[in-house]
N, C-alpha and C. Protein backbone atom coordinates (compact mmCIF):
# COMPACT_ATOMS: atom_id res chain seq x y z
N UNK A 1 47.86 195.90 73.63
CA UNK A 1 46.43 196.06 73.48
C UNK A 1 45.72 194.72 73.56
N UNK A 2 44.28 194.60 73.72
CA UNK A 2 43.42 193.59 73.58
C UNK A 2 42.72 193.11 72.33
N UNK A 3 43.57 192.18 71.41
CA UNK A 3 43.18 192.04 70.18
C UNK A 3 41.85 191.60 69.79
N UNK A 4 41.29 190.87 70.87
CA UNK A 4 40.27 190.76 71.08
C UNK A 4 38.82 192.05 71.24
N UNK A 5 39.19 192.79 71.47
CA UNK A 5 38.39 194.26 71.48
C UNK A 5 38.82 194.72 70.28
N UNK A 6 37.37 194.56 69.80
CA UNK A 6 37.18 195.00 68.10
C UNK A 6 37.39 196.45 67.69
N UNK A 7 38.12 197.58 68.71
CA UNK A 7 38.48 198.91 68.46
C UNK A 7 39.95 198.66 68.01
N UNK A 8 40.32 197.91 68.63
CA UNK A 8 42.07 198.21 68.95
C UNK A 8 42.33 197.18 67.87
N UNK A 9 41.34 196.20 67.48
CA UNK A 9 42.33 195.21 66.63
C UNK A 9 41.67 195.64 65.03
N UNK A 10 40.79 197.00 64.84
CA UNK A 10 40.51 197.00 63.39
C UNK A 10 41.48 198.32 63.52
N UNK A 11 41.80 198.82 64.60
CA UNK A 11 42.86 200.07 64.38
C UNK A 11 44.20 199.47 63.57
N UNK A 12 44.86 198.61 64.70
CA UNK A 12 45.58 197.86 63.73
C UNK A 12 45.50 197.44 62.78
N UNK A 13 44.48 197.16 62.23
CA UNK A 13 44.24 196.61 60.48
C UNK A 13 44.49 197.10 60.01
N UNK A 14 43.73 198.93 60.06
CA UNK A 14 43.89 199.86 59.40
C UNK A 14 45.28 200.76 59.30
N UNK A 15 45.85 200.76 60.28
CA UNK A 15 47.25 201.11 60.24
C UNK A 15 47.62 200.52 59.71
N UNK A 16 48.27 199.17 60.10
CA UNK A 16 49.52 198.15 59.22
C UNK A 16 49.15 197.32 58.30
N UNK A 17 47.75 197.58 57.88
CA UNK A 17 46.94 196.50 57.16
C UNK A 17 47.58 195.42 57.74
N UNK A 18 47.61 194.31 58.68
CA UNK A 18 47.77 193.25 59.10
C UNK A 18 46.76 192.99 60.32
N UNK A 19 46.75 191.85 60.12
CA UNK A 19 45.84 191.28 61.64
C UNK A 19 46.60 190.65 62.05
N UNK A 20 46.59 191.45 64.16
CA UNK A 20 47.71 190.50 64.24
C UNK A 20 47.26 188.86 64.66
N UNK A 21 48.51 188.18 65.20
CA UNK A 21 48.08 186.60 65.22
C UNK A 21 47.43 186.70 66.41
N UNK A 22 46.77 185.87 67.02
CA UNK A 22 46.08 185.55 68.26
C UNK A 22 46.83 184.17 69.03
N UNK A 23 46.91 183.32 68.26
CA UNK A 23 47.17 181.96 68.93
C UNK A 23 48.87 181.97 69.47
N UNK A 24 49.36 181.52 70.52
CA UNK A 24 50.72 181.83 71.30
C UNK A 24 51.57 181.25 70.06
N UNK A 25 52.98 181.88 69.91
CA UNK A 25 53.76 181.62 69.11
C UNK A 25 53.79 181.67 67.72
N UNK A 26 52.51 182.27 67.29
CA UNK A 26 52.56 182.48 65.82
C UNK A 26 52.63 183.48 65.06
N UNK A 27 52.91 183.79 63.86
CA UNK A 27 52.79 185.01 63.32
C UNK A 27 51.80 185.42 62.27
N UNK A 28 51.50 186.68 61.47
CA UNK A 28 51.08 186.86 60.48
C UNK A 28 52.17 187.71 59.60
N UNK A 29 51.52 187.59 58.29
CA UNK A 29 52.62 188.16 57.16
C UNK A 29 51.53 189.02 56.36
N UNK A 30 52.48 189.77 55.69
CA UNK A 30 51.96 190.75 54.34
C UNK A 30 53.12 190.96 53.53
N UNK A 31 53.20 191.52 52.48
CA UNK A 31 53.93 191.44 51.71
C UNK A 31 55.56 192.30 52.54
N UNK A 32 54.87 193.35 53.65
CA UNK A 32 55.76 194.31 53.90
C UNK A 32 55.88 194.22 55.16
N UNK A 33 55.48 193.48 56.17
CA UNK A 33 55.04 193.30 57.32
C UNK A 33 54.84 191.80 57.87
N UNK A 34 55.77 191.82 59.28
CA UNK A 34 55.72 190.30 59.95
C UNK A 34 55.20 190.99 61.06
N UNK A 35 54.01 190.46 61.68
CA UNK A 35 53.71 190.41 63.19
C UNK A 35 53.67 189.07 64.00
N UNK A 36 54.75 189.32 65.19
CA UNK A 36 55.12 188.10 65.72
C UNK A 36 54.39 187.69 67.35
N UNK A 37 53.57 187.22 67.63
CA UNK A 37 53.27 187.23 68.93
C UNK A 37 54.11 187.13 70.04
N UNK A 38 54.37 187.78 70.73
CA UNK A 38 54.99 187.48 72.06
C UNK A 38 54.33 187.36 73.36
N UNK A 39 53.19 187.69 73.73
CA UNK A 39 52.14 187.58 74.72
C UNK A 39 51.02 187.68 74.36
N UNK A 40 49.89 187.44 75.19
CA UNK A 40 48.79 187.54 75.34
C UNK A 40 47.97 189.09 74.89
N UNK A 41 49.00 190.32 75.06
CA UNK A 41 48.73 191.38 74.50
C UNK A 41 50.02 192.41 74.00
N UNK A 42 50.62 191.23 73.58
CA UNK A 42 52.13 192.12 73.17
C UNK A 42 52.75 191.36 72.08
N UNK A 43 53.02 192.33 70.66
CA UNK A 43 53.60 192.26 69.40
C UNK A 43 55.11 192.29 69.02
N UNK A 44 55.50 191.71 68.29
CA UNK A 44 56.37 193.12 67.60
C UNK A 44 56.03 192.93 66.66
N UNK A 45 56.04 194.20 65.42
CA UNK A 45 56.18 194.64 64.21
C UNK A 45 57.06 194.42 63.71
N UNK A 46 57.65 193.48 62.44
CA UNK A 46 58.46 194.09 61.87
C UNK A 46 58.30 193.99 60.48
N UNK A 47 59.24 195.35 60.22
CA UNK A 47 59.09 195.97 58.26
C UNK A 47 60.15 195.24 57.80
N UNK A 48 59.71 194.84 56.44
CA UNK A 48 60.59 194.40 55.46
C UNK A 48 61.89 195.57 55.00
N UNK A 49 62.49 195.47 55.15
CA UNK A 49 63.81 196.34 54.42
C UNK A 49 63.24 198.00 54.66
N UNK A 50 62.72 198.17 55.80
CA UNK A 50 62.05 199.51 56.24
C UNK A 50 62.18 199.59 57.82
N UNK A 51 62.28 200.45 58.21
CA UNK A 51 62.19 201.30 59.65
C UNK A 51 60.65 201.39 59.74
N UNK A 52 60.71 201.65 61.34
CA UNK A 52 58.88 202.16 61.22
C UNK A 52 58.56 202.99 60.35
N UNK A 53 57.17 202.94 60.50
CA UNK A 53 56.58 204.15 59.51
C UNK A 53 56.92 205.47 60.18
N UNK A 54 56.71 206.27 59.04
CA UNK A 54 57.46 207.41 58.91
C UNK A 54 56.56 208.65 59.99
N UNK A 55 55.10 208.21 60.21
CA UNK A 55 54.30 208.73 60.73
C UNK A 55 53.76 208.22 62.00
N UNK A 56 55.15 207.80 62.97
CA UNK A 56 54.99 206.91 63.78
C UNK A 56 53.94 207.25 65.02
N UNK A 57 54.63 208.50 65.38
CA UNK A 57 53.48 209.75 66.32
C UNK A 57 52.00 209.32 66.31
N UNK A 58 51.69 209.29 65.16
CA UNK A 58 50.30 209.17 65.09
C UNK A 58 49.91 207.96 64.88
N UNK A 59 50.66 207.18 64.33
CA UNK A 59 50.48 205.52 64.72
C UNK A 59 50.32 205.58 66.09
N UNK A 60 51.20 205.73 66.94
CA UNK A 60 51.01 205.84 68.41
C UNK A 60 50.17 206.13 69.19
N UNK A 61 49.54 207.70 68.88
CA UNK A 61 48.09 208.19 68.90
C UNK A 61 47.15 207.47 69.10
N UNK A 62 46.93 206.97 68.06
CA UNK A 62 46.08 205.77 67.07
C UNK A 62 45.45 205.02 68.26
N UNK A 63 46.64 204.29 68.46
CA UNK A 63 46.46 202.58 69.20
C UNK A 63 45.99 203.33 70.47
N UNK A 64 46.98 204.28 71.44
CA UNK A 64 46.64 204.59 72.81
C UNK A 64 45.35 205.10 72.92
N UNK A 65 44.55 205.79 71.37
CA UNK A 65 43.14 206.00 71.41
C UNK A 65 42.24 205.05 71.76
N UNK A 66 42.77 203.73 71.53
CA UNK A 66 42.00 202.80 71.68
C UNK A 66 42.48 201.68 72.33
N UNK A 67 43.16 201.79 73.48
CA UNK A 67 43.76 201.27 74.82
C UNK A 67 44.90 200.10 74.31
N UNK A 68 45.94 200.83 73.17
CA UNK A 68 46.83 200.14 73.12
C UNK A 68 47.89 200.90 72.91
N UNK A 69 49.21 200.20 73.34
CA UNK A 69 50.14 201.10 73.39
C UNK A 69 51.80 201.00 72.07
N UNK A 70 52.18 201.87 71.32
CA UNK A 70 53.07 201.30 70.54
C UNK A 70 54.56 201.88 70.62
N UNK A 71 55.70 201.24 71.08
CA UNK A 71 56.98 201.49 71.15
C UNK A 71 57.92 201.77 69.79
N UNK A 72 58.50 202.15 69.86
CA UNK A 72 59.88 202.14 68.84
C UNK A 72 61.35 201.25 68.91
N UNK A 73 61.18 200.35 68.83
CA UNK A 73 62.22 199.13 69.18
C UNK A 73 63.07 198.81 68.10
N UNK A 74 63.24 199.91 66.85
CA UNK A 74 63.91 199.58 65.99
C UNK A 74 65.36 199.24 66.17
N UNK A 75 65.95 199.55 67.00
CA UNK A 75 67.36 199.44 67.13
C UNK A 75 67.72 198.34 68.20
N UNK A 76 66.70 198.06 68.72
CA UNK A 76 67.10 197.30 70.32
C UNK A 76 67.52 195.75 69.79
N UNK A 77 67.21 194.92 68.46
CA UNK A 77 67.31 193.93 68.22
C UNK A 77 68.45 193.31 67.06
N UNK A 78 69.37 192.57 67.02
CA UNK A 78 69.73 192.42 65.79
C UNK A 78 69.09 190.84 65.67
N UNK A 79 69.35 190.43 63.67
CA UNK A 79 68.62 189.73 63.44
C UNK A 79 69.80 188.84 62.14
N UNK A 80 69.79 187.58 61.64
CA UNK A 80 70.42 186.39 61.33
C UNK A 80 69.75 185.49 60.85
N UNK A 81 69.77 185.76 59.31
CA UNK A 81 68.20 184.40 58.92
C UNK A 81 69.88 183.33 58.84
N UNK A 82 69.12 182.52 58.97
CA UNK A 82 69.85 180.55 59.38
C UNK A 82 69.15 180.28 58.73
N UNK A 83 69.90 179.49 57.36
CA UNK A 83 68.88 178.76 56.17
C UNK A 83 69.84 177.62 55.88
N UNK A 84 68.82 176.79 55.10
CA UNK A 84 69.80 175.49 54.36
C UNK A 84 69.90 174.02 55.20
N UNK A 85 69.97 172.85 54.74
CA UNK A 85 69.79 171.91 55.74
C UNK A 85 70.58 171.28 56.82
N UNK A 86 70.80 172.43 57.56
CA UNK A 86 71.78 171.91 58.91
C UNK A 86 70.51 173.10 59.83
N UNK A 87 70.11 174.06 59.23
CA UNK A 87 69.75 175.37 60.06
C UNK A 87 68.88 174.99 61.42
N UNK A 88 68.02 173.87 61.57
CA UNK A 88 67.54 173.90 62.51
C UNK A 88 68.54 172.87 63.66
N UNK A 89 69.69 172.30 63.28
CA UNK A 89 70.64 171.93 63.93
C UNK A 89 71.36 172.67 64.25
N UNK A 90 71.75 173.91 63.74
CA UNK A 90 72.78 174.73 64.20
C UNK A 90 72.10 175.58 65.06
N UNK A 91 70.53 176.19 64.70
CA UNK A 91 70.51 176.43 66.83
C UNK A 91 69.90 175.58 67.40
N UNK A 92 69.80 174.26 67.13
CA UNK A 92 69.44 173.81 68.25
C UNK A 92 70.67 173.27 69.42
N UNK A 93 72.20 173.62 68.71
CA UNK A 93 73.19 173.42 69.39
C UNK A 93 72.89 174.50 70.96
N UNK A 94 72.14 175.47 70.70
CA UNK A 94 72.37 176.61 71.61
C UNK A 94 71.55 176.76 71.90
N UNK A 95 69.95 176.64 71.80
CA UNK A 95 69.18 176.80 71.93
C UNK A 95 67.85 175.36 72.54
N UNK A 96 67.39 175.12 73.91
CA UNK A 96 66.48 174.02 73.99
C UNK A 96 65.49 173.64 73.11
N UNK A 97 64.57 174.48 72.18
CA UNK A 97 63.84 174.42 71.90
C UNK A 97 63.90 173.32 70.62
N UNK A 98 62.61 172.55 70.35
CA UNK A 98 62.86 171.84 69.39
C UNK A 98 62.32 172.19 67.76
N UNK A 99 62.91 172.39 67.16
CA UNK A 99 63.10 172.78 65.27
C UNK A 99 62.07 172.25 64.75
N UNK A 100 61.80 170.61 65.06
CA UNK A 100 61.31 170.12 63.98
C UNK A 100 60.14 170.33 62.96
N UNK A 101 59.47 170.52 62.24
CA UNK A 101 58.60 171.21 61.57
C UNK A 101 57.13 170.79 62.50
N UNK A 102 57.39 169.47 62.57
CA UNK A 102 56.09 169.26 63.36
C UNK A 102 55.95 169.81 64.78
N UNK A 103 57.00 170.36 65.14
CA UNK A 103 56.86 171.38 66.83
C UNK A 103 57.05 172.98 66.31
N UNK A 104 57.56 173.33 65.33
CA UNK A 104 58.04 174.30 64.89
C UNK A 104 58.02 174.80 63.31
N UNK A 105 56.86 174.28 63.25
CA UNK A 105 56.27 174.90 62.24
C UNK A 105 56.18 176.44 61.26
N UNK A 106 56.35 176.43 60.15
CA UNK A 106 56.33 177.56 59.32
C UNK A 106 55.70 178.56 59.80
N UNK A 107 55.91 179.58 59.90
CA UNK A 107 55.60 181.25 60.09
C UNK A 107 55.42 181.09 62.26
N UNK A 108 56.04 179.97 62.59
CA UNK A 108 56.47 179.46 64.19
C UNK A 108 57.08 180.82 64.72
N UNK A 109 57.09 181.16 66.00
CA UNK A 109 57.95 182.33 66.34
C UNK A 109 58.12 181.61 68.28
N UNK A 110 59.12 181.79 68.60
CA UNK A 110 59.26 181.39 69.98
C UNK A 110 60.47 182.49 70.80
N UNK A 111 60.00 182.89 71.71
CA UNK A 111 61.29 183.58 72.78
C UNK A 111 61.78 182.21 73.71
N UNK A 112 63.18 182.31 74.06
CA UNK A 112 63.94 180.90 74.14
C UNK A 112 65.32 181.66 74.63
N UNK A 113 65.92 180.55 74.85
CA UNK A 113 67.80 181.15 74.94
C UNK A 113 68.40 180.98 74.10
N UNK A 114 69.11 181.59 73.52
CA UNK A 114 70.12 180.94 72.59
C UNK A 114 71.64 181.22 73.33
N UNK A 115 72.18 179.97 73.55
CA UNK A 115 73.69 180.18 74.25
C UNK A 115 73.30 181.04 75.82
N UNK A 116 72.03 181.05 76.71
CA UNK A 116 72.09 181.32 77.69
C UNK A 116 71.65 183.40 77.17
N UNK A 117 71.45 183.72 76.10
CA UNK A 117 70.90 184.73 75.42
C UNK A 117 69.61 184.73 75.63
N UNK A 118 68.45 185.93 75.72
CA UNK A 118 67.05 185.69 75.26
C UNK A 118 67.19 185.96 74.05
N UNK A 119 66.35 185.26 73.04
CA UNK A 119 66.07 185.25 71.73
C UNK A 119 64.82 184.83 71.28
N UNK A 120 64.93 185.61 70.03
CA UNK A 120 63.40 185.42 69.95
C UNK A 120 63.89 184.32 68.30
N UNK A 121 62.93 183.82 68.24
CA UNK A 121 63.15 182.79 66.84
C UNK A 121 62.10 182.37 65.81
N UNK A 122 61.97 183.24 64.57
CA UNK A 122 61.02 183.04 64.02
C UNK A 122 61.25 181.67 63.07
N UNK A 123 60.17 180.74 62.52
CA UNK A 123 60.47 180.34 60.87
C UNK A 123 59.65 180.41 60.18
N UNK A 124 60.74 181.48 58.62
CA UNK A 124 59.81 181.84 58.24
C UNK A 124 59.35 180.99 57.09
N UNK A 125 59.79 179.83 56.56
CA UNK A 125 59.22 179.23 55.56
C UNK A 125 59.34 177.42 56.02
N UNK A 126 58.76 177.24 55.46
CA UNK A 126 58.59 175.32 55.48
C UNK A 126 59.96 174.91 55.23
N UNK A 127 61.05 175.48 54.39
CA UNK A 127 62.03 174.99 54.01
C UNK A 127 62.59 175.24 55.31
N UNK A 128 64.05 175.09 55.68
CA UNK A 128 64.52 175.41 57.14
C UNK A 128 65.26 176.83 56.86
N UNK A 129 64.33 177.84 56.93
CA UNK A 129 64.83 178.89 57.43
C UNK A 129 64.06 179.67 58.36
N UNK A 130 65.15 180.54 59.17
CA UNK A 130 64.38 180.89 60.37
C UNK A 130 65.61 182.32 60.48
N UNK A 131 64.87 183.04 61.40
CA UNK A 131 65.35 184.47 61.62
C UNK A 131 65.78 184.08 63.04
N UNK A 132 67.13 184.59 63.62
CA UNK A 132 67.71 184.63 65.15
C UNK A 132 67.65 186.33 65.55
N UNK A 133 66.80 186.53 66.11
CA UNK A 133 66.98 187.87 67.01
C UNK A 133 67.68 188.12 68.46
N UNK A 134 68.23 188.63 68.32
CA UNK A 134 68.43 188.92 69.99
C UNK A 134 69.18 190.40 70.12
N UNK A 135 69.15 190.65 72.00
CA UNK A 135 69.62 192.48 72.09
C UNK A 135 70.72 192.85 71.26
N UNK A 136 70.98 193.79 70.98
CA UNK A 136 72.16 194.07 69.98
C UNK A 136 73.20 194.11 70.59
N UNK A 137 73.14 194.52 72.09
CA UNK A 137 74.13 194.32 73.04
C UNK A 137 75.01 192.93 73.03
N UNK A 138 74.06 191.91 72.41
CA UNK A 138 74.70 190.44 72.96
C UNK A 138 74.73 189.99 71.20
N UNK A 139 75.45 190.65 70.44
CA UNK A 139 74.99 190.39 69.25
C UNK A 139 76.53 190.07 68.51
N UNK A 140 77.10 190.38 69.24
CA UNK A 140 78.81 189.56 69.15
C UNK A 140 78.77 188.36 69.68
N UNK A 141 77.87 188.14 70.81
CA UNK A 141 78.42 186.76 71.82
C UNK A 141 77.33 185.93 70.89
N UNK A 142 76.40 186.62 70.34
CA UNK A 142 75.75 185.42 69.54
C UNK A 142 75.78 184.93 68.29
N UNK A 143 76.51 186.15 67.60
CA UNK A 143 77.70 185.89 66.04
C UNK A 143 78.39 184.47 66.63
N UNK A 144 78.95 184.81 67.43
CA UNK A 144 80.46 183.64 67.30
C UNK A 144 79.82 182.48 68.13
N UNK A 145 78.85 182.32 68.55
CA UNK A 145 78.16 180.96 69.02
C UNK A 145 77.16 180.35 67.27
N UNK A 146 76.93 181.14 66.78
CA UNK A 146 76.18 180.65 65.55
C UNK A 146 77.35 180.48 64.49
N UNK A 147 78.32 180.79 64.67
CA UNK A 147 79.62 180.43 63.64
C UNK A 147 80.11 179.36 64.34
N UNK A 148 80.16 179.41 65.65
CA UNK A 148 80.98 178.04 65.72
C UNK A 148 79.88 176.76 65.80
N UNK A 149 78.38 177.17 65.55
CA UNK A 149 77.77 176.00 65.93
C UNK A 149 77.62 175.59 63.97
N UNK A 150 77.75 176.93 63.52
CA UNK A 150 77.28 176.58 61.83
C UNK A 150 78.67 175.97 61.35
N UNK A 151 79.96 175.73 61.51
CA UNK A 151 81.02 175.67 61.13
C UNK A 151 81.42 174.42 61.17
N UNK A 152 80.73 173.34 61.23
CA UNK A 152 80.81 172.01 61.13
C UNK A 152 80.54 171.56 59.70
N UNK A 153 79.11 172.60 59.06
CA UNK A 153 78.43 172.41 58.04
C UNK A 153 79.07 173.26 56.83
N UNK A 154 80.11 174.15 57.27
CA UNK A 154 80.20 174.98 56.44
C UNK A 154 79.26 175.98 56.12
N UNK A 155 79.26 177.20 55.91
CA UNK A 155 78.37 178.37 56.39
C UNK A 155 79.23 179.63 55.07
N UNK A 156 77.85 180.41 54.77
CA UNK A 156 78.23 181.45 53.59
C UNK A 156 77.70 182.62 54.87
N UNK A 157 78.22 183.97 54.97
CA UNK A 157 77.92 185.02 55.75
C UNK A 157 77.15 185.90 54.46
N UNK A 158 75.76 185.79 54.12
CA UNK A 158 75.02 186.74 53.08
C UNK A 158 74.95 188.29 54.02
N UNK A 159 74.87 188.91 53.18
CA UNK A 159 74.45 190.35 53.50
C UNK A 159 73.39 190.45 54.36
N UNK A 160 72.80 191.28 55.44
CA UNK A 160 71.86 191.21 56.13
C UNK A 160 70.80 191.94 55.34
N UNK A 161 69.18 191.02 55.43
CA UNK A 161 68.18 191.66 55.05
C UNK A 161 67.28 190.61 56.21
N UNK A 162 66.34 191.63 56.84
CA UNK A 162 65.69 191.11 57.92
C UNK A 162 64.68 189.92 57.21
N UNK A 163 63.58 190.31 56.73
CA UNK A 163 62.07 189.38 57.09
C UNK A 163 62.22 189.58 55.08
């Protein structure tokens, strides 16, 4: 949709209570909710320790009422928060992009390669942590490139919880 057209971007308010970000590469937050920019008119959503909403149909409704369109991508991605002070070294083994806070700044989100992967890469706090997404398809080849790039530093495998 055109966040810019004041139909489609107070629809969204009102659905996800969030506004999404405007400026390239950034995100917004809510307590339950990350919206990450990926284009000029393209999002993703994602829920804290939740699936879409439950009333997705009409979320859908919603937006296409007002010339935007909303997918179900819950499964297409897996995800890897990288925390602690090696984290923005360990992808930058695999990944071009540069970490440093002053290029890559807090609530930062970038699509990139990781290991020749598309990935998307959020961070979500000032401290060095950051979320690794990528297809779930490639989600073995990018386990064992983030173990062998974290395994210099020594690395704890926590339980997965997304955002």
């Amino acid at each position: 949709g055109d966040a810019h057209a004041p139909e489609f971007a107070d629809e969204v308010r009102r659905l996800f209570d969030v506004a999404l970000p405007l400026a390239p590469n950034t995100t917004t937050r809510t307590p339950t909710l990350t919206a990450l920019w990926l284009g000029p008119a393209s999002w993703l959503l994602v829920w804290a320790d939740k699936a879409a909403p439950e009333d997705f149909d009409l979320h859908r409704d919603a937006l296409n009422a007002v010339g935007g369109a909303l997918f179900d991508v819950t499964a297409s991605r897996l995800a890897w928060t990288v925390a602690g002070p090696h984290a923005a070294t360990v992808l930058a083994k695999n990944c071009p992009l540069d970490f440093h806070p002053r290029a890559f700044p807090e609530s930062a989100c970038a699509q990139s390669l990781f290991a020749r992967m598309n990935a998307l890469v959020y961070r979500r706090a000032a401290a060095p942590v950051f979320t690794l997404m990528v297809a779930r398809s490639l989600a073995r080849d990018a386990w064992l490139r983030l173990c062998r790039s974290a395994a210099a530093y020594g690395y704890d495998v926590l339980p997965p919880r997304f955002f």
